[in-house]
PDB file of N, CA and C in Angstrom:
ATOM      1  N   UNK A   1       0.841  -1.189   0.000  1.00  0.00           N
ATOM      2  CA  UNK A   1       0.000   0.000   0.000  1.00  0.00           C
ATOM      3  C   UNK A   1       0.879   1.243   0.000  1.00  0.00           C
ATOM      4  N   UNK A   2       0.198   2.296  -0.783  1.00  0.00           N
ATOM      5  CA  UNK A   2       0.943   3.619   0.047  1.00  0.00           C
ATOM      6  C   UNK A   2       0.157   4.863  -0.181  1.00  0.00           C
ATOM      7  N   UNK A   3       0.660   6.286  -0.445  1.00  0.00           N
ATOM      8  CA  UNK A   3      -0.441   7.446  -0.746  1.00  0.00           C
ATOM      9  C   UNK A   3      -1.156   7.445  -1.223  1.00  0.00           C
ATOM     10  N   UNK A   4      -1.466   6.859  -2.457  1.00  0.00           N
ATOM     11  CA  UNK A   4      -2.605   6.464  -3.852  1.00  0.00           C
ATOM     12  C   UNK A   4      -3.573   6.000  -3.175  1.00  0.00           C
ATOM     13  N   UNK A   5      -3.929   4.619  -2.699  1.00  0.00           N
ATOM     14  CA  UNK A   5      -4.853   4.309  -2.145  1.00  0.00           C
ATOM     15  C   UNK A   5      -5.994   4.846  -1.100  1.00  0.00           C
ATOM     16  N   UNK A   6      -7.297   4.578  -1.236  1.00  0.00           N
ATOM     17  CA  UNK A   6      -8.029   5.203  -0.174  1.00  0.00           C
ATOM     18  C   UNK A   6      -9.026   3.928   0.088  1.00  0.00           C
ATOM     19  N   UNK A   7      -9.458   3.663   1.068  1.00  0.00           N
ATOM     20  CA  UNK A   7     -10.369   2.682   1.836  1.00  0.00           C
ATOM     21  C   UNK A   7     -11.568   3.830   2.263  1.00  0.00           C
ATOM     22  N   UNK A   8     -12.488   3.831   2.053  1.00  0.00           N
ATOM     23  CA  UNK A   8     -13.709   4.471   2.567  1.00  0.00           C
ATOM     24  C   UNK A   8     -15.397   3.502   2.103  1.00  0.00           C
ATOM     25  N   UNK A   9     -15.875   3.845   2.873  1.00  0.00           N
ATOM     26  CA  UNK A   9     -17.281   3.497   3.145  1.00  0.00           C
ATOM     27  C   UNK A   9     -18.656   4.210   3.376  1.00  0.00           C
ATOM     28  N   UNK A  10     -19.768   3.320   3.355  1.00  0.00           N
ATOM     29  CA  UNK A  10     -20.986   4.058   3.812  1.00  0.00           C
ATOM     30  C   UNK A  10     -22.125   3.211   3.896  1.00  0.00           C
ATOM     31  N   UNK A  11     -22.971   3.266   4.599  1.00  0.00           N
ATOM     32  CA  UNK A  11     -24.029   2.595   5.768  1.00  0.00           C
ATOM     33  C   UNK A  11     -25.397   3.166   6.036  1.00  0.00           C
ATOM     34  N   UNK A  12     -26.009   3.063   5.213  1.00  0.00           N
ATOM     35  CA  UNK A  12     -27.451   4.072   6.070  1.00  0.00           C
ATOM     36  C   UNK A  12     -28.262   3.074   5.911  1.00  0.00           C
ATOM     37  N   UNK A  13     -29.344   2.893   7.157  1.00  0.00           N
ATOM     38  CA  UNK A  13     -30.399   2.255   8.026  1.00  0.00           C
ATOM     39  C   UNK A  13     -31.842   3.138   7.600  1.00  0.00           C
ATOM     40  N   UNK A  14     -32.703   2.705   7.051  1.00  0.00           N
ATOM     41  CA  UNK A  14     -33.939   3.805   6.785  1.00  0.00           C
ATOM     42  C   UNK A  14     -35.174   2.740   7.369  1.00  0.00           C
ATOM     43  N   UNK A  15     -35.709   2.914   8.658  1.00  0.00           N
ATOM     44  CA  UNK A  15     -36.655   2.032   9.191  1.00  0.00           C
ATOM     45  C   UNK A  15     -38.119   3.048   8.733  1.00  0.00           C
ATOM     46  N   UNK A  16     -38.420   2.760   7.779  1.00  0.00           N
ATOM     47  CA  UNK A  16     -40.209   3.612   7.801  1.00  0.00           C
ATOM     48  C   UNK A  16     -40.642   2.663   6.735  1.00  0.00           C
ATOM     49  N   UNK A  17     -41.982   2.629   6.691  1.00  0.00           N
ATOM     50  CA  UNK A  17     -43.295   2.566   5.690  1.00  0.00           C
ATOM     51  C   UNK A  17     -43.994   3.835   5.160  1.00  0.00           C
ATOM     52  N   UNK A  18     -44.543   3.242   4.347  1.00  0.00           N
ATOM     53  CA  UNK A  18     -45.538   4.224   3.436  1.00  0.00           C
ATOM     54  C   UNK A  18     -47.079   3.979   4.079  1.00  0.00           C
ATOM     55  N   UNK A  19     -46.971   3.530   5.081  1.00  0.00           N
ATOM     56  CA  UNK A  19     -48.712   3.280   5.243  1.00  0.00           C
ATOM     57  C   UNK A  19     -49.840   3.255   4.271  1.00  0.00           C
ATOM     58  N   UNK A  20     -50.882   3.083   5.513  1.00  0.00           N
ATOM     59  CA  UNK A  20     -52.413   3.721   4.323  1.00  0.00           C
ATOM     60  C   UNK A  20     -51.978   4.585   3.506  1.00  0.00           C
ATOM     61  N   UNK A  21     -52.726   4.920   2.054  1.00  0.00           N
ATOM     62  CA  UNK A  21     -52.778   5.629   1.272  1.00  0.00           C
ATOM     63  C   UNK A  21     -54.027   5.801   0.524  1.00  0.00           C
ATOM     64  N   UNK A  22     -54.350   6.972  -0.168  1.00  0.00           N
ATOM     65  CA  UNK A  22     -54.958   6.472  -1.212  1.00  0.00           C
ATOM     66  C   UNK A  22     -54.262   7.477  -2.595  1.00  0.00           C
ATOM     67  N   UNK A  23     -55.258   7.029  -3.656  1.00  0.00           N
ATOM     68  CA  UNK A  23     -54.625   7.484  -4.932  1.00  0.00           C
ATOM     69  C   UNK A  23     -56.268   7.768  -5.834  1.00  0.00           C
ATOM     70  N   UNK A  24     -55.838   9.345  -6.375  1.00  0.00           N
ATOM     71  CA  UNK A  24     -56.694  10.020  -6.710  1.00  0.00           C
ATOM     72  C   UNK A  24     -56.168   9.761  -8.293  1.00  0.00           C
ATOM     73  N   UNK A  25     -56.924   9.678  -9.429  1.00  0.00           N
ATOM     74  CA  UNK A  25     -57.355   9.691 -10.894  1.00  0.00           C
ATOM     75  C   UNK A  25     -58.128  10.826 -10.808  1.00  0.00           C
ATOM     76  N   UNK A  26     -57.646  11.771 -11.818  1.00  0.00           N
ATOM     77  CA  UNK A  26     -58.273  13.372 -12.393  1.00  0.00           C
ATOM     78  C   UNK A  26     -59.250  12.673 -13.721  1.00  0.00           C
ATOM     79  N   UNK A  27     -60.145  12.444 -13.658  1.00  0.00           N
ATOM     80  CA  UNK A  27     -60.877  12.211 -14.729  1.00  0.00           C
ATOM     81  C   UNK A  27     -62.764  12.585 -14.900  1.00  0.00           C
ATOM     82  N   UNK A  28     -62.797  12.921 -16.120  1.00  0.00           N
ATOM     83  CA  UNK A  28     -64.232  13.705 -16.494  1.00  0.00           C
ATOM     84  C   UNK A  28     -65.243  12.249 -16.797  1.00  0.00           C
ATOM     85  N   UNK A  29     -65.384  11.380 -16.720  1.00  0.00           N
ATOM     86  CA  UNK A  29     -66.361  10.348 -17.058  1.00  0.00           C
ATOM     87  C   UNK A  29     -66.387   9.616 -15.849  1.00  0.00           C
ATOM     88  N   UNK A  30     -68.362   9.908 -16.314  1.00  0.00           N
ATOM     89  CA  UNK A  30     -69.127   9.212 -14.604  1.00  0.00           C
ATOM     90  C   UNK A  30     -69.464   7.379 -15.043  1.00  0.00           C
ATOM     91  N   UNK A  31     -69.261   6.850 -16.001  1.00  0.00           N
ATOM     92  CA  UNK A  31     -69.109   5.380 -16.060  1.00  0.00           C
ATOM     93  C   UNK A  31     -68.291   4.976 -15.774  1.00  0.00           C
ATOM     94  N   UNK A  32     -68.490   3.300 -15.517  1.00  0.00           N
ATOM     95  CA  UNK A  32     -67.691   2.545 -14.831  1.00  0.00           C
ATOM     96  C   UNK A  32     -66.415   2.194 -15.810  1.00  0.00           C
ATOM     97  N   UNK A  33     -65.146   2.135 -15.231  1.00  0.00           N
ATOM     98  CA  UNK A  33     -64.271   2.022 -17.054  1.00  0.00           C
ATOM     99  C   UNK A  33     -63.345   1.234 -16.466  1.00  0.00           C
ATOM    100  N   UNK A  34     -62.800   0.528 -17.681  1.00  0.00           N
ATOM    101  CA  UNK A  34     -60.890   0.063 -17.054  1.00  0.00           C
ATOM    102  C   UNK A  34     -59.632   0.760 -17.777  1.00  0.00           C
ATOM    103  N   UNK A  35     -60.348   2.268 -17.899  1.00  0.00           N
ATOM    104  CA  UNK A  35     -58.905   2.881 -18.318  1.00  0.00           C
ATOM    105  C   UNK A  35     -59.530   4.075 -17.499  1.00  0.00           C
ATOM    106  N   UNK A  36     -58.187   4.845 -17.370  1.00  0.00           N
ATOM    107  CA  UNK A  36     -58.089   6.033 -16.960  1.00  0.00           C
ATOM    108  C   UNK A  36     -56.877   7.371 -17.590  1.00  0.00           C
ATOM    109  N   UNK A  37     -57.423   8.214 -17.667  1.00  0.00           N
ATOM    110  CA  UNK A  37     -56.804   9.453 -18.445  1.00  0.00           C
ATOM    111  C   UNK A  37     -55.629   9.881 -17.086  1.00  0.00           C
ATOM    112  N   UNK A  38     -54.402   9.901 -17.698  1.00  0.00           N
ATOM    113  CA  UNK A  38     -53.360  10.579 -16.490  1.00  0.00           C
ATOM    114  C   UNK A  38     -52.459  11.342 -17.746  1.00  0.00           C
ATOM    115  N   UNK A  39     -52.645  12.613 -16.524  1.00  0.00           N
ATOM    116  CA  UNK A  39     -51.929  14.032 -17.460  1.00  0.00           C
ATOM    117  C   UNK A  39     -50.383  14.043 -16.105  1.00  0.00           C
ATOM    118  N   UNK A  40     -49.421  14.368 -17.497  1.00  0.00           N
ATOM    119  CA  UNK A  40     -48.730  14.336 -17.105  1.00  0.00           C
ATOM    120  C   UNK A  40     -47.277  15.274 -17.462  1.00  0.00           C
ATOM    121  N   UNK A  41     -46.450  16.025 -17.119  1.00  0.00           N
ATOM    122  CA  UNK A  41     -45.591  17.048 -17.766  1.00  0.00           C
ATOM    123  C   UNK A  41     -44.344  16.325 -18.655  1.00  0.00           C
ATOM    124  N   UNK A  42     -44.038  16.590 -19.966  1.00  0.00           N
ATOM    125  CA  UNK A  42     -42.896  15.777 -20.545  1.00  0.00           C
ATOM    126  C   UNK A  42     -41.572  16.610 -20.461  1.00  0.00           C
ATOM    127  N   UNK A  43     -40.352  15.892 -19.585  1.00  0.00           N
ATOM    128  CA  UNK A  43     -39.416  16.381 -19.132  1.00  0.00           C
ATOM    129  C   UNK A  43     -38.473  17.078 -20.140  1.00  0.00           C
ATOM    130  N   UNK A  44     -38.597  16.077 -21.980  1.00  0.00           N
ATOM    131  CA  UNK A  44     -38.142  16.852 -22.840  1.00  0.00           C
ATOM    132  C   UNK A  44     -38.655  18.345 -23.230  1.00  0.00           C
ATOM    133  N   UNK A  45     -39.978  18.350 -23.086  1.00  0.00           N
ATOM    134  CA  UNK A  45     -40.318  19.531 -23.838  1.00  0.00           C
ATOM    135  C   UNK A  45     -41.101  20.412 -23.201  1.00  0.00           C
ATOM    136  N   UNK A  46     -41.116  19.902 -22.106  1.00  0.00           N
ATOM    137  CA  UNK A  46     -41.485  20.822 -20.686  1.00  0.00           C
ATOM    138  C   UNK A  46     -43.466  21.167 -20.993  1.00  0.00           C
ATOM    139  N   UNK A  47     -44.030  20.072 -22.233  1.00  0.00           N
ATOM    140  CA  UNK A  47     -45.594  20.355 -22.278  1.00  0.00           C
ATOM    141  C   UNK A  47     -46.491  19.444 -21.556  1.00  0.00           C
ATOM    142  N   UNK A  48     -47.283  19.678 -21.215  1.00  0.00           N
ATOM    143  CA  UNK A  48     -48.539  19.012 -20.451  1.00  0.00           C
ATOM    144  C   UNK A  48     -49.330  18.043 -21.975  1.00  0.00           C
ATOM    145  N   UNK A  49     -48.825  16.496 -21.298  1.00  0.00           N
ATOM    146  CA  UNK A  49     -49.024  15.478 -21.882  1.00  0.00           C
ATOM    147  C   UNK A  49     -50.105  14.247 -21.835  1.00  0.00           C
ATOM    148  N   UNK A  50     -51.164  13.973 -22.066  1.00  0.00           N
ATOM    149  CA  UNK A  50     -52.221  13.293 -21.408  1.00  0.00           C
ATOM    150  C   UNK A  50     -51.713  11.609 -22.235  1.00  0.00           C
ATOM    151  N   UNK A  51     -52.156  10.425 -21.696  1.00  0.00           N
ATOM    152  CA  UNK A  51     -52.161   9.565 -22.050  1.00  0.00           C
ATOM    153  C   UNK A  51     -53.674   8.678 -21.130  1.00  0.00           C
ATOM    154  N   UNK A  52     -53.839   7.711 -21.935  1.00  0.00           N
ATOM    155  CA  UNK A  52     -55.001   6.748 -21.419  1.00  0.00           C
ATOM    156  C   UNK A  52     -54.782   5.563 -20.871  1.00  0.00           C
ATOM    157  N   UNK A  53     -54.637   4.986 -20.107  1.00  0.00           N
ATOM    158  CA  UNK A  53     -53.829   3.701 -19.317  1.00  0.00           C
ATOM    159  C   UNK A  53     -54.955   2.973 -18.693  1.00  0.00           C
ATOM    160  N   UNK A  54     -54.752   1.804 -18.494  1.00  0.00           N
ATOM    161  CA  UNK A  54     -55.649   0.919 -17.832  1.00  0.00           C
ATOM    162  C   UNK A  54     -55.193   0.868 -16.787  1.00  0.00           C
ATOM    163  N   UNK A  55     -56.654   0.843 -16.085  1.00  0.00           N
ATOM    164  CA  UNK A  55     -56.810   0.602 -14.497  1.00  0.00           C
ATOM    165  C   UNK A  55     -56.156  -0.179 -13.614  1.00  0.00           C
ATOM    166  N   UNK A  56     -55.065   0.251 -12.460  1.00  0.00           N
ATOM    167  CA  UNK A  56     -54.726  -1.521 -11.987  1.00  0.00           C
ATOM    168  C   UNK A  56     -55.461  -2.358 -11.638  1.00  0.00           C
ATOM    169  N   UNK A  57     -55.145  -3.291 -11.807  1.00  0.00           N
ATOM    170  CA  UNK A  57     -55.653  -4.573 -11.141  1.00  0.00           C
ATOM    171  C   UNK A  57     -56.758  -4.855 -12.356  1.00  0.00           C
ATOM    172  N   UNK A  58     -56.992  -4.588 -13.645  1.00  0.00           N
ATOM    173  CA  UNK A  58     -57.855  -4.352 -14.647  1.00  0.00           C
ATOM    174  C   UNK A  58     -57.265  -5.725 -15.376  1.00  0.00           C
TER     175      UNK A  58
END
């Protein structure tokens, strides 16, 4: 061994949960559906982007 070398480390412990939750869908239609509309911002072009996705568990 000599000056060149370095030995270092690191260790972190994170004890939590996410508990209960719930999760809100922004959408305009009062029927029952297995998709849902999620708007969303596109990081390339910085515009407000909508797409249609199916429901989980659908």
């Amino acid at each position: 061994m000599n000056e060149n070398w370095r030995v270092s480390g690191f260790y972190n412990y994170l004890d939590s949960s996410v508990g209960p939750h719930s999760a809100f869908f922004q959408d305009d239609r009062d029927e029952e559906r297995e998709t849902f509309i999620h708007t969303y911002i596109d990081r390339a072009t910085g515009m407000q982007m909508t797409s249609e996705l199916d429901c989980p568990g659908m």
